[in-house]
Protein backbone atom coordinates (compact mmCIF):
# COMPACT_ATOMS: atom_id res chain seq x y z
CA UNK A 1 0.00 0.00 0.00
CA UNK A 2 2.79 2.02 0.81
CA UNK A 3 3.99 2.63 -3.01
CA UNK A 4 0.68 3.50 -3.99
CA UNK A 5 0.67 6.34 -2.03
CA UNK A 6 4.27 6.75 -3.42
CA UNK A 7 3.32 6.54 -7.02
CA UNK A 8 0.39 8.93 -6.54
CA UNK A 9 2.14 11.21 -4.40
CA UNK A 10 4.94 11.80 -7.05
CA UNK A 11 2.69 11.42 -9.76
CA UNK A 12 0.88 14.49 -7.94
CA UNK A 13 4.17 16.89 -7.34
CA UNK A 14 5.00 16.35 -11.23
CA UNK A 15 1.90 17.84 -12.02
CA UNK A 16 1.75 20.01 -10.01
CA UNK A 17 5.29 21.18 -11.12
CA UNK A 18 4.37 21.10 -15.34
CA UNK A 19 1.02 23.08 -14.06
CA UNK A 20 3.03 25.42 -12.23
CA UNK A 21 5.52 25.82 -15.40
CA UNK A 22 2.43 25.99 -17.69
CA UNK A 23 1.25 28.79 -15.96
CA UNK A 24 5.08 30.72 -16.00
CA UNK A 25 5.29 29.99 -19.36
CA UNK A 26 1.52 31.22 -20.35
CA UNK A 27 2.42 34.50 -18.22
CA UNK A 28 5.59 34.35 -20.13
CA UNK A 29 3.84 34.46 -23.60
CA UNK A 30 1.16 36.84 -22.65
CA UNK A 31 3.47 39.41 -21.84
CA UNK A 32 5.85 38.92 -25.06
CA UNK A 33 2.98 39.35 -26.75
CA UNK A 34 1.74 42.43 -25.34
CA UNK A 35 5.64 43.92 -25.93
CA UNK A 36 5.02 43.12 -29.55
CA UNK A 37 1.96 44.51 -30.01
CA UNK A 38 3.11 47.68 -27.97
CA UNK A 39 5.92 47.60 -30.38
CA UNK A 40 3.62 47.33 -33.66
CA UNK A 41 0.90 50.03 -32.63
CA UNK A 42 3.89 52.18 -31.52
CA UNK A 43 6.17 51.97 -34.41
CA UNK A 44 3.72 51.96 -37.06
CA UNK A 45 2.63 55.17 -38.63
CA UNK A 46 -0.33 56.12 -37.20
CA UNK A 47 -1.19 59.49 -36.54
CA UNK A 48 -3.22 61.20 -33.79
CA UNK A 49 -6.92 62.68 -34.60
CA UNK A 50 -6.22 66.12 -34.14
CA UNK A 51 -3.03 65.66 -36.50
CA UNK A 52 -5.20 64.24 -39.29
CA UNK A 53 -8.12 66.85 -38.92
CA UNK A 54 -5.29 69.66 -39.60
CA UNK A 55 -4.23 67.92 -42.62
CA UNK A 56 -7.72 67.32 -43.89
CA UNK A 57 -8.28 71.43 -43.13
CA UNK A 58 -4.68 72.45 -45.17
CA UNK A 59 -5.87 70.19 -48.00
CA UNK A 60 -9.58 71.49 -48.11
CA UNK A 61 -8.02 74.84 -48.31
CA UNK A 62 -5.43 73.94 -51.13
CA UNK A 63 -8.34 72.70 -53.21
CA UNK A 64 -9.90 75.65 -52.97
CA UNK A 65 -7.29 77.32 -53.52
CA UNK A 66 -6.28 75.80 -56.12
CA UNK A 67 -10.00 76.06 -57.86
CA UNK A 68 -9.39 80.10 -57.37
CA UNK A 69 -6.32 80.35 -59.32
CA UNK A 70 -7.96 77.58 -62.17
CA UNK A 71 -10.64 80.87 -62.12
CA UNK A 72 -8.22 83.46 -61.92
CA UNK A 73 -5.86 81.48 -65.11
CA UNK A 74 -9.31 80.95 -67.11
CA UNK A 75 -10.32 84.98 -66.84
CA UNK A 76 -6.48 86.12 -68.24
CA UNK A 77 -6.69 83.28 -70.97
CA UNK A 78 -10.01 85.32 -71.72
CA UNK A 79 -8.05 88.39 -71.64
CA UNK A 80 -4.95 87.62 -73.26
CA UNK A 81 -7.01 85.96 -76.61
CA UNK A 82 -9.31 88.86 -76.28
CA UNK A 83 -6.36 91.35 -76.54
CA UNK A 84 -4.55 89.13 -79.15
CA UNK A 85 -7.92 89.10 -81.52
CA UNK A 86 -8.59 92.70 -81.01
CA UNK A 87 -4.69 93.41 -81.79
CA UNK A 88 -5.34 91.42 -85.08
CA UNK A 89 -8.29 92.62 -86.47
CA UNK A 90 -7.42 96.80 -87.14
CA UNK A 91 -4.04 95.17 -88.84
CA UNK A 92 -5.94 92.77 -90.97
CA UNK A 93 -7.93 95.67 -91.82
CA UNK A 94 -5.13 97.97 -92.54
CA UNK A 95 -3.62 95.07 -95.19
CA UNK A 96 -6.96 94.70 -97.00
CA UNK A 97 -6.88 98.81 -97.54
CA UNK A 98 -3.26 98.84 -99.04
């Protein structure tokens, strides 16, 4: 009866020793990965809210910006072909007279 109790009882402290070393190592694994995905989320490029709401103003304003100065190139196009036709017509006139 005696080695029952042996076998048992040793049977017992090994699993209670690979339980105990489970549990290190799961401990062990849940913190590596928590370092990693510090590391990832940290490193990455991500940017803060307020960052990319001040980038989505300056390029709203660009556009804009840029949609004036299309306007503004259209009008002197007007102006310089207007010139250019009105330059041309007295000295086409002026060759059909001589």
């Amino acid at each position: 009866m005696q080695t029952q109790n042996k076998i048992f009882e040793d049977f017992s402290k090994v699993a209670t020793s690979a339980l105990g070393t489970l549990a290190g190592v799961g401990r062990e694994v849940e913190e590596t990965a928590r370092r990693k995905a510090r590391e990832f989320v940290g490193g990455s490029d991500a940017v803060e809210r307020d960052e990319f709401e001040a980038v989505k103003a300056n390029a709203a304003a660009a556009r804009e910006a840029v949609e004036v100065l299309k306007a503004e190139v259209a009008a002197l196009r007007a102006m310089i072909e207007a010139s250019a036709g009105a330059e041309k017509a007295p000295r086409a006139g002026k060759a059909a007279k001589a």
